[in-house]
Protein backbone atom coordinates (compact mmCIF):
# COMPACT_ATOMS: atom_id res chain seq x y z
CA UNK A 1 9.92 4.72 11.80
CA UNK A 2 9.90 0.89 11.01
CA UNK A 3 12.74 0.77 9.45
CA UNK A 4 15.05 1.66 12.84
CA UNK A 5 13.30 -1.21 14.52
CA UNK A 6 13.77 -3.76 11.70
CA UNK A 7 16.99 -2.81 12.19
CA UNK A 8 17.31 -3.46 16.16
CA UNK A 9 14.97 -6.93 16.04
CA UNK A 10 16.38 -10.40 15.88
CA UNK A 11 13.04 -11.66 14.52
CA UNK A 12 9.85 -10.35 12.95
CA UNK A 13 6.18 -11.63 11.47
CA UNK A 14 5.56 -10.12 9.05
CA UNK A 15 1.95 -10.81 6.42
CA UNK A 16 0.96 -8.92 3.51
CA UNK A 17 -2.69 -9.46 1.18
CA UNK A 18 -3.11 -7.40 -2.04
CA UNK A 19 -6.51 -7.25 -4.45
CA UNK A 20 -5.63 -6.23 -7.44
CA UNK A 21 -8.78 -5.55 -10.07
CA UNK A 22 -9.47 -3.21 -13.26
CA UNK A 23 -11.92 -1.75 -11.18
CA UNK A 24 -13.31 -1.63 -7.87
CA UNK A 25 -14.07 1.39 -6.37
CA UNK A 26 -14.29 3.56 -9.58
CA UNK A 27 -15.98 1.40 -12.02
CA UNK A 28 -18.72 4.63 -12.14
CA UNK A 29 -16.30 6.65 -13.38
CA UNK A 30 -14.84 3.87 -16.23
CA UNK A 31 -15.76 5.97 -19.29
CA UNK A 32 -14.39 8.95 -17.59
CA UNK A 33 -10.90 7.31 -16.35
CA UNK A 34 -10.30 4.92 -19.43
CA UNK A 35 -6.93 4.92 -18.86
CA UNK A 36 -6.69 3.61 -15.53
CA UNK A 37 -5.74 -0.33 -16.02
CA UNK A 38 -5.81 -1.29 -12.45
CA UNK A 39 -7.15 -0.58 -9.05
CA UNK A 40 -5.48 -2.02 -5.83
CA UNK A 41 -6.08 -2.54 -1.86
CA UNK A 42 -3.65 -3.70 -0.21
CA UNK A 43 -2.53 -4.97 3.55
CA UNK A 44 0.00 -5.42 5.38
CA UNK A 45 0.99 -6.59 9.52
CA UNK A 46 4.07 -6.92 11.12
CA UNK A 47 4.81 -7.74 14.84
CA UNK A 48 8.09 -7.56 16.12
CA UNK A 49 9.15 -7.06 19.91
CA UNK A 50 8.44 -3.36 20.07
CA UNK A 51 5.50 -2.78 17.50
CA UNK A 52 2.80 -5.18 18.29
CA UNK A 53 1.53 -4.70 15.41
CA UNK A 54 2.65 -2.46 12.69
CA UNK A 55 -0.75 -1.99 10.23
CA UNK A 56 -0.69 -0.39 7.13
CA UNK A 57 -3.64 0.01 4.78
CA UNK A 58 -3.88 1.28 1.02
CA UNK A 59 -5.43 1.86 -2.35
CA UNK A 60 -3.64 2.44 -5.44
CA UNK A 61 -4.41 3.21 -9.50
CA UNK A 62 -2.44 2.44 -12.09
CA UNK A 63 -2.15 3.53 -15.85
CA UNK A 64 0.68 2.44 -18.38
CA UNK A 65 2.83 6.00 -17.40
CA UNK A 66 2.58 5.36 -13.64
CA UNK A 67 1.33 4.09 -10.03
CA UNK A 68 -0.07 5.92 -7.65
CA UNK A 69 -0.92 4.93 -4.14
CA UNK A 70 -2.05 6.04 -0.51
CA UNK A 71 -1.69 4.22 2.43
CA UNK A 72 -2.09 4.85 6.64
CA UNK A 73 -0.65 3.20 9.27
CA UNK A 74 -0.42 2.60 12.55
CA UNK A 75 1.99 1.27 15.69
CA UNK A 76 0.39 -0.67 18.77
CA UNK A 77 -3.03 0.47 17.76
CA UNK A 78 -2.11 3.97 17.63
CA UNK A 79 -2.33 6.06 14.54
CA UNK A 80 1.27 6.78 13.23
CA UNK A 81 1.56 8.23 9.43
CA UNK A 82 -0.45 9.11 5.99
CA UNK A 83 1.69 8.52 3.28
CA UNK A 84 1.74 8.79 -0.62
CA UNK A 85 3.62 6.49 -3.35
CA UNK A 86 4.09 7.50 -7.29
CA UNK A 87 6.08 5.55 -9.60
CA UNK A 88 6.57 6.14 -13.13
CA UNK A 89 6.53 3.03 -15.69
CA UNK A 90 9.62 3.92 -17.94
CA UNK A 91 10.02 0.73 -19.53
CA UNK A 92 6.41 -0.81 -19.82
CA UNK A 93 4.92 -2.62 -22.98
């Protein structure tokens, strides 16, 4: 949905903040999940002409195989979309 207005606007603000930390909601489970190297929340805002604002909120894991995240959003304070992110780490040390 963003995407066709970043492609109609002559300007944009846009602001992200991430916290990234071995463990922060699921530190109970560490013995269980010992091969989860990360945890992350993450935020971002935009504001354009036509989405005042664009918010998007998530959490995410990560192990050395892959990332996996969830994240909702929302357009001029209405909620717009749940969506899910998994990447694999192909080439990771």
């Amino acid at each position: 949905m963003t995407r066709r207005w970043f492609n109609s606007s002559s300007q944009y603000w846009r602001g992200h903040v991430t916290y990234e930390s071995p463990f922060i909601l699921l530190r109970p489970l560490n013995r269980l999940l010992g091969e989860i190297h990360h945890e992350r929340l993450y935020g971002g805002i935009l504001f354009m002409p036509h989405l005042n604002p664009y918010v998007e909120l998530g959490y995410g894991i990560g192990t050395h195989i892959f990332d996996v995240g969830a994240f909702v959003s929302s357009i001029n304070e209405e909620f717009d979309t749940v969506g899910f992110k998994l990447t694999f780490e192909l080439f990771n040390d």
